[in-house]
Protein backbone atom coordinates (compact mmCIF):
# COMPACT_ATOMS: atom_id res chain seq x y z
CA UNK A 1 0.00 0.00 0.00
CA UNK A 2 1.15 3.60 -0.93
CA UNK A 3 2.63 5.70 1.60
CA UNK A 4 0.03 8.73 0.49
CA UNK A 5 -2.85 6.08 1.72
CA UNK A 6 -1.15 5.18 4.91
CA UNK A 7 -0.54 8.80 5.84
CA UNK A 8 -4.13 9.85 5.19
CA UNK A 9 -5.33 10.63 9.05
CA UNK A 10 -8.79 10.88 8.41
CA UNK A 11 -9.00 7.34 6.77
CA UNK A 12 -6.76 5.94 8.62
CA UNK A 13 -8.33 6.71 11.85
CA UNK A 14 -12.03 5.02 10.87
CA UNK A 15 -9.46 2.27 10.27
CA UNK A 16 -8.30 2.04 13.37
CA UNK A 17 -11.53 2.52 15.44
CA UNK A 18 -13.10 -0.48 12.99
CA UNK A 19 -10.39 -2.60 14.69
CA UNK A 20 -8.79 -3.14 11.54
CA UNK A 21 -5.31 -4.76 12.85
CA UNK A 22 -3.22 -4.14 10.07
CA UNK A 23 -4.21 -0.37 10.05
CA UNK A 24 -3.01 -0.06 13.65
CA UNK A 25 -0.23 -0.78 12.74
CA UNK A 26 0.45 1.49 10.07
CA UNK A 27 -0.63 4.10 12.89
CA UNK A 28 1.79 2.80 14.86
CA UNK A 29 4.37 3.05 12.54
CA UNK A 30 3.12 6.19 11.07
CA UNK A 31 3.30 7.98 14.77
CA UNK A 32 6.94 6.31 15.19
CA UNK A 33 8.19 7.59 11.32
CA UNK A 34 10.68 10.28 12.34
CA UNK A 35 10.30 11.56 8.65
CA UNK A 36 9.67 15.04 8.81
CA UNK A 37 7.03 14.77 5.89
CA UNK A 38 5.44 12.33 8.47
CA UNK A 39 5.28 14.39 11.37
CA UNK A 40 2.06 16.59 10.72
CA UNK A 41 -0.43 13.30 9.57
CA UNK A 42 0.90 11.88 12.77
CA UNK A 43 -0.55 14.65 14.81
CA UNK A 44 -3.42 15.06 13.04
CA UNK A 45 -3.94 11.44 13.59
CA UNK A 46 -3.28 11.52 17.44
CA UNK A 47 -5.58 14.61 17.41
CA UNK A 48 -8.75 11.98 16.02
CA UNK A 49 -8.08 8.95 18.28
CA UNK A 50 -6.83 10.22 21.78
CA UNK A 51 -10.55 11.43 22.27
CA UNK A 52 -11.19 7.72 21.51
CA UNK A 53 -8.55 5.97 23.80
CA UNK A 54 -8.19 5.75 27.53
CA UNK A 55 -10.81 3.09 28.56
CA UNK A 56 -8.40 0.48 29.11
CA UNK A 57 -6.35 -1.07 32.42
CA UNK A 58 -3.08 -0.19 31.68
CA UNK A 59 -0.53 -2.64 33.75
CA UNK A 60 2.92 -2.15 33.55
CA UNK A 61 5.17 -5.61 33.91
CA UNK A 62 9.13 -4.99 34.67
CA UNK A 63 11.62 -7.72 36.44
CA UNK A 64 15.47 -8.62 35.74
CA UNK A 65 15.93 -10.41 32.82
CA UNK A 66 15.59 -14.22 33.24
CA UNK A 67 12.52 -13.50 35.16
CA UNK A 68 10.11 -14.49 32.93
CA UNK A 69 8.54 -11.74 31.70
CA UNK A 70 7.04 -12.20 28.47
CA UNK A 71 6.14 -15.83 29.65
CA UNK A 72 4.06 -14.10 32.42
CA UNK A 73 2.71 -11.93 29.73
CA UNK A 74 1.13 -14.61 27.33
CA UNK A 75 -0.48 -16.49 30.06
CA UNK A 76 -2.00 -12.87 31.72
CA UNK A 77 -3.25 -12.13 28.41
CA UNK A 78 -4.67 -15.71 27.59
CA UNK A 79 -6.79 -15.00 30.63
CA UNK A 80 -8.23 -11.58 30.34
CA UNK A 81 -9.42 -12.55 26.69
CA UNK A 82 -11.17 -15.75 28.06
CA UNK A 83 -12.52 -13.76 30.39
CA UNK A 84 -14.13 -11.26 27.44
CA UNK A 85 -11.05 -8.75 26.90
CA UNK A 86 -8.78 -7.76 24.10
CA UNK A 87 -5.31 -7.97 25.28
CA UNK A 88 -2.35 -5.08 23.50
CA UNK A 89 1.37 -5.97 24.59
CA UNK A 90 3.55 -2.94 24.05
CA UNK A 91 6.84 -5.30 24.28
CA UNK A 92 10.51 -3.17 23.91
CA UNK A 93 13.44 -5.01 23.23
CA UNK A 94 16.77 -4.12 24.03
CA UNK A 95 18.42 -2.47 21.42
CA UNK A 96 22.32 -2.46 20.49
CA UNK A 97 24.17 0.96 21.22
CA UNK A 98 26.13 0.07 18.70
CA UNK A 99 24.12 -1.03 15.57
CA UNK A 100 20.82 0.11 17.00
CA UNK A 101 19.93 -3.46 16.14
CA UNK A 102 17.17 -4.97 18.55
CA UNK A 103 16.47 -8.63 19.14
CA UNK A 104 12.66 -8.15 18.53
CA UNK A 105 11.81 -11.62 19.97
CA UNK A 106 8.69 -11.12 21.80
CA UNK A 107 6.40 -11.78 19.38
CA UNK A 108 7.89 -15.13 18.75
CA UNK A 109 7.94 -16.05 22.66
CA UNK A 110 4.23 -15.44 22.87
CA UNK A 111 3.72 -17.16 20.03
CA UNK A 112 0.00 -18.79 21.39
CA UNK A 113 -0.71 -15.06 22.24
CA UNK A 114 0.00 -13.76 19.25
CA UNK A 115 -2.36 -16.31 17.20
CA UNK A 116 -5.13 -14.97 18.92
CA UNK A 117 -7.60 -12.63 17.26
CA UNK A 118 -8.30 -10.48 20.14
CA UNK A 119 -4.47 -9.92 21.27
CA UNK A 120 -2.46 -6.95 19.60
CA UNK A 121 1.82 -7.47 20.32
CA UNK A 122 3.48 -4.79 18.99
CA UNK A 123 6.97 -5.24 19.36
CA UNK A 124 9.83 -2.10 19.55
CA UNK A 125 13.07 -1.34 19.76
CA UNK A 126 14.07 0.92 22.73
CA UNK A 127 16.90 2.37 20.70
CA UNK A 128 18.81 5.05 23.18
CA UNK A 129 15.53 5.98 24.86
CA UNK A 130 16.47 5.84 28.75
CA UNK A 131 13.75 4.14 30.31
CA UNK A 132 13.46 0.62 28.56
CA UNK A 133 10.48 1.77 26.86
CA UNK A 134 10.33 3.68 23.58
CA UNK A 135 9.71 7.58 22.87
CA UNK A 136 6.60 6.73 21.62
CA UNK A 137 5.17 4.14 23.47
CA UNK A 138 2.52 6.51 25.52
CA UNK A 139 1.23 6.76 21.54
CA UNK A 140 1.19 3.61 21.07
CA UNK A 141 -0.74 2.66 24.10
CA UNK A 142 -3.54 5.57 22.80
CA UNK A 143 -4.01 3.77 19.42
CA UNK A 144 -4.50 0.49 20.85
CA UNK A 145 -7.22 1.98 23.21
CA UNK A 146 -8.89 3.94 20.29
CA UNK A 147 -8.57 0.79 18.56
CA UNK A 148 -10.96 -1.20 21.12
CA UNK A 149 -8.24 -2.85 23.38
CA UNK A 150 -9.20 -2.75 27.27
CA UNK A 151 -6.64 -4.24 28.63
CA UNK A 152 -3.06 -3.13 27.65
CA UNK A 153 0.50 -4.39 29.29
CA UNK A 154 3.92 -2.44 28.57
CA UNK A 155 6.95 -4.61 28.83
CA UNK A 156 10.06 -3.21 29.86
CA UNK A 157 13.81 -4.59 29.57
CA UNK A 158 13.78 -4.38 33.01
CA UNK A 159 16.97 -2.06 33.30
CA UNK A 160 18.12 1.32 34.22
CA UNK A 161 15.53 3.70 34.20
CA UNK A 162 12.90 0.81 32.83
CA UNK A 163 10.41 1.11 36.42
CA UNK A 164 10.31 5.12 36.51
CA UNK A 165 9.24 5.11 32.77
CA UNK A 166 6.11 2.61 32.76
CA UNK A 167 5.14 4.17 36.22
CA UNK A 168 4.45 6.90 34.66
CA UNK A 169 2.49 5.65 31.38
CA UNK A 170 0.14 3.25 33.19
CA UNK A 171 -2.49 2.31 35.97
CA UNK A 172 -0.77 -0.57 38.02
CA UNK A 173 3.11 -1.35 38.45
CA UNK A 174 3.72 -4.90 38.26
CA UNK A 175 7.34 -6.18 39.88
CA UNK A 176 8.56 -9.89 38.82
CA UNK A 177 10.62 -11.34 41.06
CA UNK A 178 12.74 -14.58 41.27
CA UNK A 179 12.32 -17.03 43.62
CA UNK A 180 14.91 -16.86 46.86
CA UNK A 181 14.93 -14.55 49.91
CA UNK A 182 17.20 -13.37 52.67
CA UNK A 183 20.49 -12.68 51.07
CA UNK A 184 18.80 -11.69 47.93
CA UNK A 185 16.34 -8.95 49.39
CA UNK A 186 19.78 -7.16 49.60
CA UNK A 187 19.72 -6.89 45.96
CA UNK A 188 16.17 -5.62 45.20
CA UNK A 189 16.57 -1.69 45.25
CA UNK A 190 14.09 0.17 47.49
CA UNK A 191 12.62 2.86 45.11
CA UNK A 192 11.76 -0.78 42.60
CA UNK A 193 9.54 -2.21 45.76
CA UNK A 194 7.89 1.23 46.43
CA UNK A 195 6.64 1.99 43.32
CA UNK A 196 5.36 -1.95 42.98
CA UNK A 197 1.47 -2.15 42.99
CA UNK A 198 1.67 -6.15 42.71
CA UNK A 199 4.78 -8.08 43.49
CA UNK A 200 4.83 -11.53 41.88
CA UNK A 201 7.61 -14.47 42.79
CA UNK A 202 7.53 -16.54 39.59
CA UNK A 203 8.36 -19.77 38.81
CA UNK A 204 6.68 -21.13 41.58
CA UNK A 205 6.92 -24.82 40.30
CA UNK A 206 8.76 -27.79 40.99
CA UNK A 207 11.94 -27.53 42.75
CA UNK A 208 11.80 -23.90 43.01
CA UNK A 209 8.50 -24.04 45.01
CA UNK A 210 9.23 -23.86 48.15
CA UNK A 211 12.14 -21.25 47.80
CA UNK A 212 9.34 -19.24 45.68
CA UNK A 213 6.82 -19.48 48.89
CA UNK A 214 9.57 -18.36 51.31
CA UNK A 215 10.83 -15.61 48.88
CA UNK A 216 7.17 -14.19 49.22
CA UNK A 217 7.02 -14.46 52.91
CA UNK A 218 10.59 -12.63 52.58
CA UNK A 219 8.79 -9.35 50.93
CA UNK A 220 5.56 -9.62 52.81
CA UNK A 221 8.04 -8.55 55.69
CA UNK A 222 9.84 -6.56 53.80
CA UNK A 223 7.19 -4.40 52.37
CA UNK A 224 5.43 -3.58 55.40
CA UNK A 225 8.87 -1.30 56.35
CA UNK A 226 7.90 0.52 52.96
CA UNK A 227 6.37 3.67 52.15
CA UNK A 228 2.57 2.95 49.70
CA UNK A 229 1.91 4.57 46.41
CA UNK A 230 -1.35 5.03 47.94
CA UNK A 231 -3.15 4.60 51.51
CA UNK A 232 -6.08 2.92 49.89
CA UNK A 233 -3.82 -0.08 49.17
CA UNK A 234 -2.10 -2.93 50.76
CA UNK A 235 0.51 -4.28 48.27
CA UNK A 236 0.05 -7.92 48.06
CA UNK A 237 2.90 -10.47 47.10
CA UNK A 238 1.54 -13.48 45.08
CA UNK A 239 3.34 -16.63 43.85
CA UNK A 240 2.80 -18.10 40.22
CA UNK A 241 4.07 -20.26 38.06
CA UNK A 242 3.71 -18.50 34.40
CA UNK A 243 4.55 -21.79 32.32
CA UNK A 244 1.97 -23.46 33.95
CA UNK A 245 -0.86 -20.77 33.78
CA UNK A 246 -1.08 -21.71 37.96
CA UNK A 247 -1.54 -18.52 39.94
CA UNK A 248 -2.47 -16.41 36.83
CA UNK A 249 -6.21 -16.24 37.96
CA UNK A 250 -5.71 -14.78 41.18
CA UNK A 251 -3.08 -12.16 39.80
CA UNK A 252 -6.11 -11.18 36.88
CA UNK A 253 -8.38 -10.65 40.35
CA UNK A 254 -6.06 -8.74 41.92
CA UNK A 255 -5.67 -6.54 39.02
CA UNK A 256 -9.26 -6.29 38.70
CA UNK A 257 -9.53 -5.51 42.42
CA UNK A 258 -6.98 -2.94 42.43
CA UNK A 259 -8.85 -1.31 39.30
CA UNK A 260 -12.08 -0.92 41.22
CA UNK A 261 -10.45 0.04 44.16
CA UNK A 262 -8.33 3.27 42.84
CA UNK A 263 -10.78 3.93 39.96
CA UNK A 264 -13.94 4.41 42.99
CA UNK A 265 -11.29 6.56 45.08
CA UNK A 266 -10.47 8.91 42.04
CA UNK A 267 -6.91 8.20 42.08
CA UNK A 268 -6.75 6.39 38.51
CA UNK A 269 -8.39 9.82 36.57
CA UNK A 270 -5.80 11.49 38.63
CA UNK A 271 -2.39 9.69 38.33
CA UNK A 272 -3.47 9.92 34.48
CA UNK A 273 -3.88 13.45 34.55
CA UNK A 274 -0.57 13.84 36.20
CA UNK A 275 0.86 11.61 33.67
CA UNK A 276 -0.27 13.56 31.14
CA UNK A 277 1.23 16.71 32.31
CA UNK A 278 4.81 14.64 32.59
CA UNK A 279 4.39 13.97 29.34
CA UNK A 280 3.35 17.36 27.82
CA UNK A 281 6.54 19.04 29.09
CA UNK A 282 8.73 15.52 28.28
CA UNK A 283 7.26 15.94 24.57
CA UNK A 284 8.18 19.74 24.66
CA UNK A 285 11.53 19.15 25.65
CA UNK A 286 12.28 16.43 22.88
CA UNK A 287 10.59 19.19 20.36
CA UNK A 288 13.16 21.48 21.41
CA UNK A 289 15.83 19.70 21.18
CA UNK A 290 14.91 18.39 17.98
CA UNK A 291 13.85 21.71 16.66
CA UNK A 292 17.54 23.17 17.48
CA UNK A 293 19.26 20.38 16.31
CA UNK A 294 17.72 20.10 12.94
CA UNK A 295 17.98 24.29 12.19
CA UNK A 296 20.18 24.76 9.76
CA UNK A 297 21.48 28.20 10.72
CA UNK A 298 22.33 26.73 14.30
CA UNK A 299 24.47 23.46 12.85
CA UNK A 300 28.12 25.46 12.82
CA UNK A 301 27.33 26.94 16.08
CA UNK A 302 26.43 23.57 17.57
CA UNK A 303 29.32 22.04 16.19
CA UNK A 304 31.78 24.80 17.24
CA UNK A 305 30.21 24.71 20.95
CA UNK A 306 29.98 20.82 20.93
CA UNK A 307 33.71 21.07 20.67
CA UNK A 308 34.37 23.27 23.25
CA UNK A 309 32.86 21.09 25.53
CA UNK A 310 34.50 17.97 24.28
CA UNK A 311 37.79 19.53 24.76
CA UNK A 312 36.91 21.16 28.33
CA UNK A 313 37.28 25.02 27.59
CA UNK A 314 33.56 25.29 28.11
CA UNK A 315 31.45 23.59 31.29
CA UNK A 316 28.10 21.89 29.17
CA UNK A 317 25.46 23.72 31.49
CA UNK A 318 26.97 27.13 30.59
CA UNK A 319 27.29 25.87 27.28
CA UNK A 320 23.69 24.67 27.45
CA UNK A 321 22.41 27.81 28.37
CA UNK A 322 24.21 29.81 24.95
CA UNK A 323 22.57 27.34 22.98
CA UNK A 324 19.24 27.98 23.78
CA UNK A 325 19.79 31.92 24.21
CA UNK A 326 21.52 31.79 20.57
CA UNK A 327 18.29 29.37 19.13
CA UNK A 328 15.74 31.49 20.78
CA UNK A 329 17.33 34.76 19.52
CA UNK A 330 17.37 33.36 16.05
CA UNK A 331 13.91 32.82 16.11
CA UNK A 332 12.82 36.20 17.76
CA UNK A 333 14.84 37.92 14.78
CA UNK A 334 15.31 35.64 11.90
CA UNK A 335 17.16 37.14 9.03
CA UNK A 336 15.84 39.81 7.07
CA UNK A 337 13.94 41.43 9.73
């Protein structure tokens, strides 16, 4: 299909709210297309759907690699959609810093998932995005809601900045853990626990059962020396084995729970509200930046400044500041006025 078709808004929007699959995900990659010719259909797209989206439960799932993430993913999603749902995983792979090559395996690990009419997996590369998830993920999420999915989980890398990033694009924090306790509570970083809405020890099966009960005994304990997100709830620690589906029905009613808990309190409309402040000023920043870095009378003075910081004569907030003082002034008073 032509790239004038795919970049029509208007038509590609009724596409999207018909729950036409493949025309998601020429949103998708239309609102991802860093193409400047791309960038106003994008809006104008964003502008039809967002009044659309937002009527999904929007869990975020991190945990160290090895955890089993994506495993826990598929058999989550299995169950909302037997329970009536349509399941979108926003999954980011790692990406090389080198190549900017990305692994983009998720959609092969949840291979059952993926055969299934009412699931959406959009996989991504996180690129050099801090965070684990990508730029324009919080986009993403909007056209899968405008596109009639209710329940949608972001996947992080689980690294760096990975658990500050999907806190702040979704409803409920979900921490994977490993099974073990004692020494290894040492190793699970404070901030990680407190933002945690559900903890989850997986693997909970065979040989590893019994260290998976006592590792959730282990941060019970430890939680209750832990500052809430909230004061309207109790964090519970669950146990489940993802490859088995066992324990996946009581984590879907404790999402479900927590949902109708924070929802009746007011505290869902208003962590998305704050979100979506973050984001306007996060968005204005990377429009800046972008802005100043792509203006052609600001290229030499970028370079020439650039160097002075590589080489130490100039400190990079000082630096910083020129920059902007420079690109604003240029704009105040472009040439030939």
């Amino acid at each position: 299909m032509s790239r004038r078709g795919d970049a029509d808004p208007e038509r590609l929007a009724a596409q999207v709210r018909d729950g036409d699959r493949r025309a998601l995900a020429r949103a998708i990659t239309l609102v991802e297309s860093s193409r400047p010719a791309d960038q106003q259909p994008a809006d104008r797209l964003l502008a039809l759907l967002t009044p659309h989206a937002g009527r999904s439960i929007r869990i975020g799932v991190t945990g160290v690699p090895g955890v089993g993430k994506s495993t826990f993913i598929e058999a989550l999603g299995n169950h909302a959609i037997d329970q009536g749902h349509r399941v979108a995983v926003l999954a980011v792979d790692p990406s090389s810093a080198i190549s900017g090559g990305s692994i983009l395996g998720d959609k092969t690990r949840m291979e059952q998932l993926g055969r299934r009419l009412e699931a959406f997996i959009r996989p991504s590369p996180a690129g050099r995005t801090l965070g684990g998830v990508t730029r324009h993920t919080r986009e993403t999420l909007l056209l899968t809601e405008a596109a009639g999915f209710d329940v949608v989980i972001v996947e992080t890398v689980g690294v760096g900045q990975s658990e500050t990033a999907v806190a702040g694009m979704t409803d409920m924090f979900v921490l994977l853990l490993l099974p073990g306790g004692g020494d290894e509570l040492q190793g699970i970083k404070r901030g990680i626990m407190e933002r945690a809405d559900l903890v989850i020890v997986n693997k909970c099966d065979g040989d590893m059962a019994a260290a998976a009960a006592r590792a959730a005994a282990d941060y019970r304990n430890a939680l209750r020396f832990m500052q809430r997100r909230s004061a309207r709830w109790d964090v519970p620690v669950e146990t489940c084995s993802a490859l088995d589906a066992a324990g996946i029905a009581r984590a879907w009613e404790v999402i479900g729970r927590f949902r109708d808990t924070m929802a009746a309190a007011g505290e869902i409309a208003a962590h998305r509200a704050s979100q979506a402040r973050a984001w306007l000023w996060s968005e204005m920043a990377e429009t800046l930046i972008e802005s100043l870095q792509q203006d052609a009378g600001m290229k030499a003075r970028v370079a020439a400044i650039e160097a002075a910081v590589a080489a130490g004569q100039a400190a990079p907030r000082v630096a910083a500041r020129e920059l902007v003082d420079i690109f604003l002034g240029a704009r105040q008073h472009p040439p030939g006025h």
